[in-house]
Each structure stands twice: as C-alpha cells, then as structure tokens.
C-alpha atoms as a PDB file:
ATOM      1  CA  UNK A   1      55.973 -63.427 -63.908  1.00  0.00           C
ATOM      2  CA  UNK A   2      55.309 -67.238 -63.655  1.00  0.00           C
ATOM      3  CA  UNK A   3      59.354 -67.693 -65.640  1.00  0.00           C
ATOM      4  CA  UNK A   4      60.512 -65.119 -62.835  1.00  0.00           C
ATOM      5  CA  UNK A   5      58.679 -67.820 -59.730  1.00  0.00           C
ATOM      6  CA  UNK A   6      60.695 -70.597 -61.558  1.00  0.00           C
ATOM      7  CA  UNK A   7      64.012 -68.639 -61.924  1.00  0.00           C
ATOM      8  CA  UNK A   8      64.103 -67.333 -58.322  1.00  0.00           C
ATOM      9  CA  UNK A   9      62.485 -70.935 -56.822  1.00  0.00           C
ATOM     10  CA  UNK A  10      65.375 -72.415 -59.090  1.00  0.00           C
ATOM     11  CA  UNK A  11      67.995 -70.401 -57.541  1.00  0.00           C
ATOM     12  CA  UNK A  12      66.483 -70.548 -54.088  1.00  0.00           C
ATOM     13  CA  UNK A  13      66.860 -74.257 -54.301  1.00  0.00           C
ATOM     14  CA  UNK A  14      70.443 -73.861 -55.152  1.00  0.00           C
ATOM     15  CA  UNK A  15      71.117 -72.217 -51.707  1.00  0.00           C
ATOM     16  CA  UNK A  16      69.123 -74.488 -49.798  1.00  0.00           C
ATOM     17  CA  UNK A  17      69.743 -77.677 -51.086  1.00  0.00           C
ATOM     18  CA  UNK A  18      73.478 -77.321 -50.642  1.00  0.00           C
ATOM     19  CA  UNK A  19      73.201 -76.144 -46.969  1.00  0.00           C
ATOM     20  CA  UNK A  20      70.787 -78.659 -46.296  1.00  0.00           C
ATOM     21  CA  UNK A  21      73.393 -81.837 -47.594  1.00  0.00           C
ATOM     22  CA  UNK A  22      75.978 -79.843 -45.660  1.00  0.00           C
ATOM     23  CA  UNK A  23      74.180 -80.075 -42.314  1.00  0.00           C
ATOM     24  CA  UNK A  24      72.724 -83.523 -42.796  1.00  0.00           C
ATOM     25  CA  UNK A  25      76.301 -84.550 -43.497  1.00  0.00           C
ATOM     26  CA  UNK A  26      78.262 -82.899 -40.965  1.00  0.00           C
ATOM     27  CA  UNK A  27      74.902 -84.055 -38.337  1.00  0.00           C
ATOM     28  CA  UNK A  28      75.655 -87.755 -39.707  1.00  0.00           C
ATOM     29  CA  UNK A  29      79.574 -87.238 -39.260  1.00  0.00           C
ATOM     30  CA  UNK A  30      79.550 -85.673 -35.712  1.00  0.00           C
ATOM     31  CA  UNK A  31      79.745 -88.139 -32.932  1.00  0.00           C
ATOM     32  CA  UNK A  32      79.673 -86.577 -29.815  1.00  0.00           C
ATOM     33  CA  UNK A  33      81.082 -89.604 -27.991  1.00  0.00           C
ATOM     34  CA  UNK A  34      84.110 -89.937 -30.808  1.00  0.00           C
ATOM     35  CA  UNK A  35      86.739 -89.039 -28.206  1.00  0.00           C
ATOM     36  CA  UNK A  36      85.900 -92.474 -26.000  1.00  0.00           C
ATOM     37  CA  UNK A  37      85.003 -94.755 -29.388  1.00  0.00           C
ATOM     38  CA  UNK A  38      88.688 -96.174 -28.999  1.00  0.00           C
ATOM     39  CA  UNK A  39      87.692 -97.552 -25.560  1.00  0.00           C
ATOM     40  CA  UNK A  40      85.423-100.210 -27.188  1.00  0.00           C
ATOM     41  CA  UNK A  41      86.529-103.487 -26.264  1.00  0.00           C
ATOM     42  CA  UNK A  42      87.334-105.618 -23.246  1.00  0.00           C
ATOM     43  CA  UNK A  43      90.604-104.680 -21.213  1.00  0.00           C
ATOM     44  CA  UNK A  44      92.803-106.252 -18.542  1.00  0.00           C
ATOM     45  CA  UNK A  45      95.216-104.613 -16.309  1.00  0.00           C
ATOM     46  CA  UNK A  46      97.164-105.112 -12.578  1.00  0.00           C
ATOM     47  CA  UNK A  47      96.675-103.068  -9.355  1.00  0.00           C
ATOM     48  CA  UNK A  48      98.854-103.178  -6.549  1.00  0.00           C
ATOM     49  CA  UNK A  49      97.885-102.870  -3.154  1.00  0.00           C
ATOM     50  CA  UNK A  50      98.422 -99.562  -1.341  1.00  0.00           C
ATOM     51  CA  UNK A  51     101.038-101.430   0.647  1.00  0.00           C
ATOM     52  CA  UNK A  52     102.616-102.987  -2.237  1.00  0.00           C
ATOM     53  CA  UNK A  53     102.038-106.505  -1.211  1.00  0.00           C
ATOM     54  CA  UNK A  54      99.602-107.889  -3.777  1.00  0.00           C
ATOM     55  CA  UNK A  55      98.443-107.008  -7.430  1.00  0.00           C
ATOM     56  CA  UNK A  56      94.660-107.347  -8.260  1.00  0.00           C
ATOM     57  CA  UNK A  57      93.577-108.335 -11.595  1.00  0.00           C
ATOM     58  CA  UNK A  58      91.315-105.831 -13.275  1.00  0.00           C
ATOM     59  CA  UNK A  59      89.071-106.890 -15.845  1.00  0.00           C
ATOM     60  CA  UNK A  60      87.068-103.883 -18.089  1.00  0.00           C
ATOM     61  CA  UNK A  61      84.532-104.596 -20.926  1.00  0.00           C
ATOM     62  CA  UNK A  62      83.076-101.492 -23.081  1.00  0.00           C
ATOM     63  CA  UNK A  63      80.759-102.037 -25.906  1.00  0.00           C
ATOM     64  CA  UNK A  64      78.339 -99.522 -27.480  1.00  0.00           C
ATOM     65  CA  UNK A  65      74.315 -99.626 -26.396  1.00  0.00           C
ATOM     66  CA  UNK A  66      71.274 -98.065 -27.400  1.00  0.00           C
ATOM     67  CA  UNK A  67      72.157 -97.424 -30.811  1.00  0.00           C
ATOM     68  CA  UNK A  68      75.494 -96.198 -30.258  1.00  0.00           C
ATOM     69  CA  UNK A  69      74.250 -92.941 -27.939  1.00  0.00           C
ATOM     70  CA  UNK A  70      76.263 -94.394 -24.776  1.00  0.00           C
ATOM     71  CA  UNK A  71      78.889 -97.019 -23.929  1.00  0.00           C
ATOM     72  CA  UNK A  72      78.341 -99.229 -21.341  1.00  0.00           C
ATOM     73  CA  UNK A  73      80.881-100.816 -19.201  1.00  0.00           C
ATOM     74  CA  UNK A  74      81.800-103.408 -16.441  1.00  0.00           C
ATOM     75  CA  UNK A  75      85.350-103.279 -14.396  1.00  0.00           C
ATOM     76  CA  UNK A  76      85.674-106.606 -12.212  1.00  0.00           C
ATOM     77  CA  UNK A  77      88.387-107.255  -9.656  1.00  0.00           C
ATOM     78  CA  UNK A  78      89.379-110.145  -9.048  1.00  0.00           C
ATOM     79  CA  UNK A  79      86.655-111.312 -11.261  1.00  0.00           C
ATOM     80  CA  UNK A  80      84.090-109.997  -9.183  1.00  0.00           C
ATOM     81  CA  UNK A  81      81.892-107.461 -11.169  1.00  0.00           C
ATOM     82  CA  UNK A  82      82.369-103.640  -9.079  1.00  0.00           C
ATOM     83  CA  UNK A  83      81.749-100.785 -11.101  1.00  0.00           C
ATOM     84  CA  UNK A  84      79.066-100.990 -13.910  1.00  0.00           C
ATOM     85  CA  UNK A  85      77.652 -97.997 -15.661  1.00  0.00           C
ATOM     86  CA  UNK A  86      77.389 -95.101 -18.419  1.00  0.00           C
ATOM     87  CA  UNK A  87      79.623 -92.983 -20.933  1.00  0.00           C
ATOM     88  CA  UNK A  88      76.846 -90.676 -23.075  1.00  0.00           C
ATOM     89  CA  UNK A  89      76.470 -87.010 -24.327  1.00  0.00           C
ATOM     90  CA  UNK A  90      74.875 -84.048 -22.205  1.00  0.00           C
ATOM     91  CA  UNK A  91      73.751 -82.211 -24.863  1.00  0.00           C
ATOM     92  CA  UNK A  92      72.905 -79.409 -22.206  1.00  0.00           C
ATOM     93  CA  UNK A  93      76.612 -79.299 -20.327  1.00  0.00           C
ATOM     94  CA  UNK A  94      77.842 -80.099 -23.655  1.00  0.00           C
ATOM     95  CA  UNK A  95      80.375 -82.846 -22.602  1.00  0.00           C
ATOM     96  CA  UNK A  96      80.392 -86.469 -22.520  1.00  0.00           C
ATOM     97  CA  UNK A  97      78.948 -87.390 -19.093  1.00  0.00           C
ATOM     98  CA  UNK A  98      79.361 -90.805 -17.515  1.00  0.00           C
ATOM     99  CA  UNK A  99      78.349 -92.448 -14.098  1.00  0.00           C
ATOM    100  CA  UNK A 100      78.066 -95.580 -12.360  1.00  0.00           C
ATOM    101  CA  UNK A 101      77.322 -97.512  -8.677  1.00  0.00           C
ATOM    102  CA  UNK A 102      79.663 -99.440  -7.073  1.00  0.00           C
ATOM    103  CA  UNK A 103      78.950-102.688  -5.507  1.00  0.00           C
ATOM    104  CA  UNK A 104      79.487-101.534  -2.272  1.00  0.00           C
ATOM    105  CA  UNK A 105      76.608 -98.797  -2.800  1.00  0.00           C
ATOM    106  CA  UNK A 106      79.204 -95.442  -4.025  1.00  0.00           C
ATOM    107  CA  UNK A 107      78.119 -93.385  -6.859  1.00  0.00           C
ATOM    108  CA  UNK A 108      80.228 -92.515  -9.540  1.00  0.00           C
ATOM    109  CA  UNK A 109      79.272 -88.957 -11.448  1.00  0.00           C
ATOM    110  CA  UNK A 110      81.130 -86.856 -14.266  1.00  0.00           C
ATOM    111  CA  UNK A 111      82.175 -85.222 -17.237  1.00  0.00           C
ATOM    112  CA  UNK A 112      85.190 -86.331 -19.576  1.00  0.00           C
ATOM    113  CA  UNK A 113      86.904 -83.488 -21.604  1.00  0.00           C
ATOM    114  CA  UNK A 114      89.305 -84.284 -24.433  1.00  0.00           C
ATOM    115  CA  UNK A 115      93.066 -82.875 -23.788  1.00  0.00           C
ATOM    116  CA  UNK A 116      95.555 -82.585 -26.323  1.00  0.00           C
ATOM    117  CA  UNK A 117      97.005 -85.925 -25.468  1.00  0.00           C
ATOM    118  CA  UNK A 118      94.633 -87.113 -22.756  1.00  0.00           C
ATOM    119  CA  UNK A 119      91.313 -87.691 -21.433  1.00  0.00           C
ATOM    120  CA  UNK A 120      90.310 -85.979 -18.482  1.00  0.00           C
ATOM    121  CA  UNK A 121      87.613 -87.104 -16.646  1.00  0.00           C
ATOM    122  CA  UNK A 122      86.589 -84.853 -13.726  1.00  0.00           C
ATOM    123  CA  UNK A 123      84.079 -86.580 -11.087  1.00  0.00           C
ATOM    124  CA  UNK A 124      82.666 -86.809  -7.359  1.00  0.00           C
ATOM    125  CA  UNK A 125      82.438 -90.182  -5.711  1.00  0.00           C
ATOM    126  CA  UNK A 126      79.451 -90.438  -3.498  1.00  0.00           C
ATOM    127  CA  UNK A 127      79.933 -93.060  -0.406  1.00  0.00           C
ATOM    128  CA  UNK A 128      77.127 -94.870   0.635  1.00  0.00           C
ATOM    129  CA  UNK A 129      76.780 -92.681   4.298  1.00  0.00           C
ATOM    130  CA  UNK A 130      76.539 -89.476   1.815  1.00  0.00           C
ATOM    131  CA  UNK A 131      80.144 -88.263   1.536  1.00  0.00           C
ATOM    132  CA  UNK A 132      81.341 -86.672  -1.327  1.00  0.00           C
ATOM    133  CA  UNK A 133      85.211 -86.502  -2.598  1.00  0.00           C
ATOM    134  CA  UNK A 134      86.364 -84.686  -5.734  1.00  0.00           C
ATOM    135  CA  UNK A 135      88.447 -86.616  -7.799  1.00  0.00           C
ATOM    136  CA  UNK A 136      90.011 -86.897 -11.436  1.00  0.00           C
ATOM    137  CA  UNK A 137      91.731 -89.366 -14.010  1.00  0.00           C
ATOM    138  CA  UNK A 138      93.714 -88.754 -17.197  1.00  0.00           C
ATOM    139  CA  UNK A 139      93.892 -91.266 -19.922  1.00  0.00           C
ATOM    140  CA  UNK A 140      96.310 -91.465 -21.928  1.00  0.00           C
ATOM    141  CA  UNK A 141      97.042 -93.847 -24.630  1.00  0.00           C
ATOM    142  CA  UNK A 142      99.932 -95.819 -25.491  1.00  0.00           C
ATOM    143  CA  UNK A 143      99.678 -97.120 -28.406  1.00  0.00           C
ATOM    144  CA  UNK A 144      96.547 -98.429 -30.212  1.00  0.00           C
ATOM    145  CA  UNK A 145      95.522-101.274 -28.083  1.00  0.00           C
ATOM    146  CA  UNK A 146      97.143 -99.960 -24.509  1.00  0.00           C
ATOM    147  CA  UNK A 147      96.355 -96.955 -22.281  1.00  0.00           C
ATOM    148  CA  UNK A 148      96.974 -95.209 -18.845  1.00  0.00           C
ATOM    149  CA  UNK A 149      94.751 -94.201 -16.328  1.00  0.00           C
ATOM    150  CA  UNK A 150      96.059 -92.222 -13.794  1.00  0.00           C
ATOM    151  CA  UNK A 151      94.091 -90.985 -10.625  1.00  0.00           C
ATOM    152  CA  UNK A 152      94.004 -87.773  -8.677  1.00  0.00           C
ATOM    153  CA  UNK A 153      93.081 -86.232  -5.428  1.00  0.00           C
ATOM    154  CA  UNK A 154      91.275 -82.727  -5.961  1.00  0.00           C
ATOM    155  CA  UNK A 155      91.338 -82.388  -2.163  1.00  0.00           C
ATOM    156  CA  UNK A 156      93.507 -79.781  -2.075  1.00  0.00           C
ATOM    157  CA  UNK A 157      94.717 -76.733  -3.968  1.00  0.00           C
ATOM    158  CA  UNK A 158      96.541 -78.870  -6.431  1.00  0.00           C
ATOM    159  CA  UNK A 159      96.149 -82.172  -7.916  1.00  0.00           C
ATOM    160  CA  UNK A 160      97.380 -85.143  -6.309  1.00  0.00           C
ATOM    161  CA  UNK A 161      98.563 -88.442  -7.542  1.00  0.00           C
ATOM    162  CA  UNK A 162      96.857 -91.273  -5.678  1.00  0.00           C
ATOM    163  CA  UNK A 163      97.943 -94.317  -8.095  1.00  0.00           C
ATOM    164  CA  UNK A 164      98.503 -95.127 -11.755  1.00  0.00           C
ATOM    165  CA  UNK A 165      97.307 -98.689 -13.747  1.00  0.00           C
ATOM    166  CA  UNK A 166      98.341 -99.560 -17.159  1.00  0.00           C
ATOM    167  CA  UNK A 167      95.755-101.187 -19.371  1.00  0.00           C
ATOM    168  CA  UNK A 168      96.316-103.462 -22.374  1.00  0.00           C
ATOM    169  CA  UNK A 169      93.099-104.093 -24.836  1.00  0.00           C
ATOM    170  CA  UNK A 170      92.444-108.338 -24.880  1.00  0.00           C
ATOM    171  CA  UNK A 171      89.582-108.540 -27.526  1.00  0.00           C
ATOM    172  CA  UNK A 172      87.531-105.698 -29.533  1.00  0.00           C
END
C-alpha cells in the first residue's frame, strides 16, 4: 500500500508540476499592457490650427510606473504641460483602460483595443460644465520610432475625421 501512495503521489506530481510551470510561465509572459509597451518614450509632433494658420508643437513623454502595471504620460503644447494621466489594465472590462484631466478642468476616460494594424482607443471627453462628447483615435505606426494618431467624431452615425498628427519618437 505505502509503494502504491508513492507511485500514484509520484505520478500525481507529474501532472501537476508541469501545469503548474506552464501557468506560472505563461502568468510571467502575459502583459496585459503589451499592445501600448512600444509607446514608451518621449515624442514630438506638429498641429496645425483649425484654420491652417499656425502649427503647435506637441511634446509627449510615456514611461512605465508602479512596477510596470500602468504608463504614465504628459502631452505639452507649446511647452505648456495639458493632458497628464493613465494607460493600465481593467481586469474586470478586460481592456487596457486609460484616463486623464486636462488643464483646463476636461476629463479624459477610455478603453484601447488592439486592431490588426491599429490601436483604437474609444473615449468620452468630459468638459468642465458637465458635457460629454464621444470620441475615438486610431494609432497606427509607421515604422519603429514614428506613429499616427488620427481623431474621430462619434457624433453621428458614422465616424468622422476631425484631424490627423504624425508623431516621431525623440528619446526612449
């Protein structure tokens, strides 16, 4: 009896180790906020006006915090820090959520789903009287060290362009 305990304890752990290593492993390898890891790094780009007159200098730093469960980031115009906030996992929408204030007291608030050649990041904007409009922006990257971000209207039925900017990365 005691040879048959060691036998089937022996071949129990033969099962269970393996699927153990296999979970640690694939837990250790699966980084919910892979998709956005690329964004690390500080990033310039030029907006033009709405009426075409003037281009604004964009400045946008992203480095990893708290232990590499969110990035944080900072977009200046002009030099003059404006957005500052938040990429991290929702483990209960299961999607990498992000917001952030404004300076001028909007709130930023949404989810960013992987594409098959862009990101798509789905949001509201919150003005600071309580209006909310619906919004979204695709990534899409250029080449290793250069994206676009393009931004929609979801006013209507359809998607609507409202402007595109073309970042280049400046440091890691």
């Amino acid at each position: 009896m005691r040879r048959l305990s060691a036998i089937f304890v022996f071949a129990l752990s033969l099962v269970i180790l393996p699927m153990s290593s296999a979970q640690a492993a694939s837990s250790a390898t699966a980084d919910p906020l892979a998709p956005i890891s690329w964004m690390v790094g500080s990033w310039k780009a030029q907006v033009t006006t709405p009426d075409g007159a003037k281009t604004v200098p964009v400045d946008l730093h992203i480095e990893s915090v708290l232990g590499g469960k969110a990035l944080g980031f900072t977009t200046a115009f002009r030099g003059v820090p404006t957005y500052q906030g938040l990429f991290a996992y929702d483990a209960a929408k299961k999607a990498i959520a992000f917001w952030y204030p404004s300076a001028d007291g909007e709130l930023t608030v949404g989810t960013v789903a992987p594409k098959d050649d862009y990101l798509l990041l789905d949001f509201q904007v919150t003005d600071s009287n309580g209006g909310a409009t619906h919004f979204q922006s695709r990534m899409k990257r250029a080449g290793q060290d250069d994206y676009d971000w393009t931004l929609y209207s979801m006013a209507g039925t359809e998607p609507k362009k409202i402007f595109a900017v073309h970042y280049y990365r400046v440091a890691n």
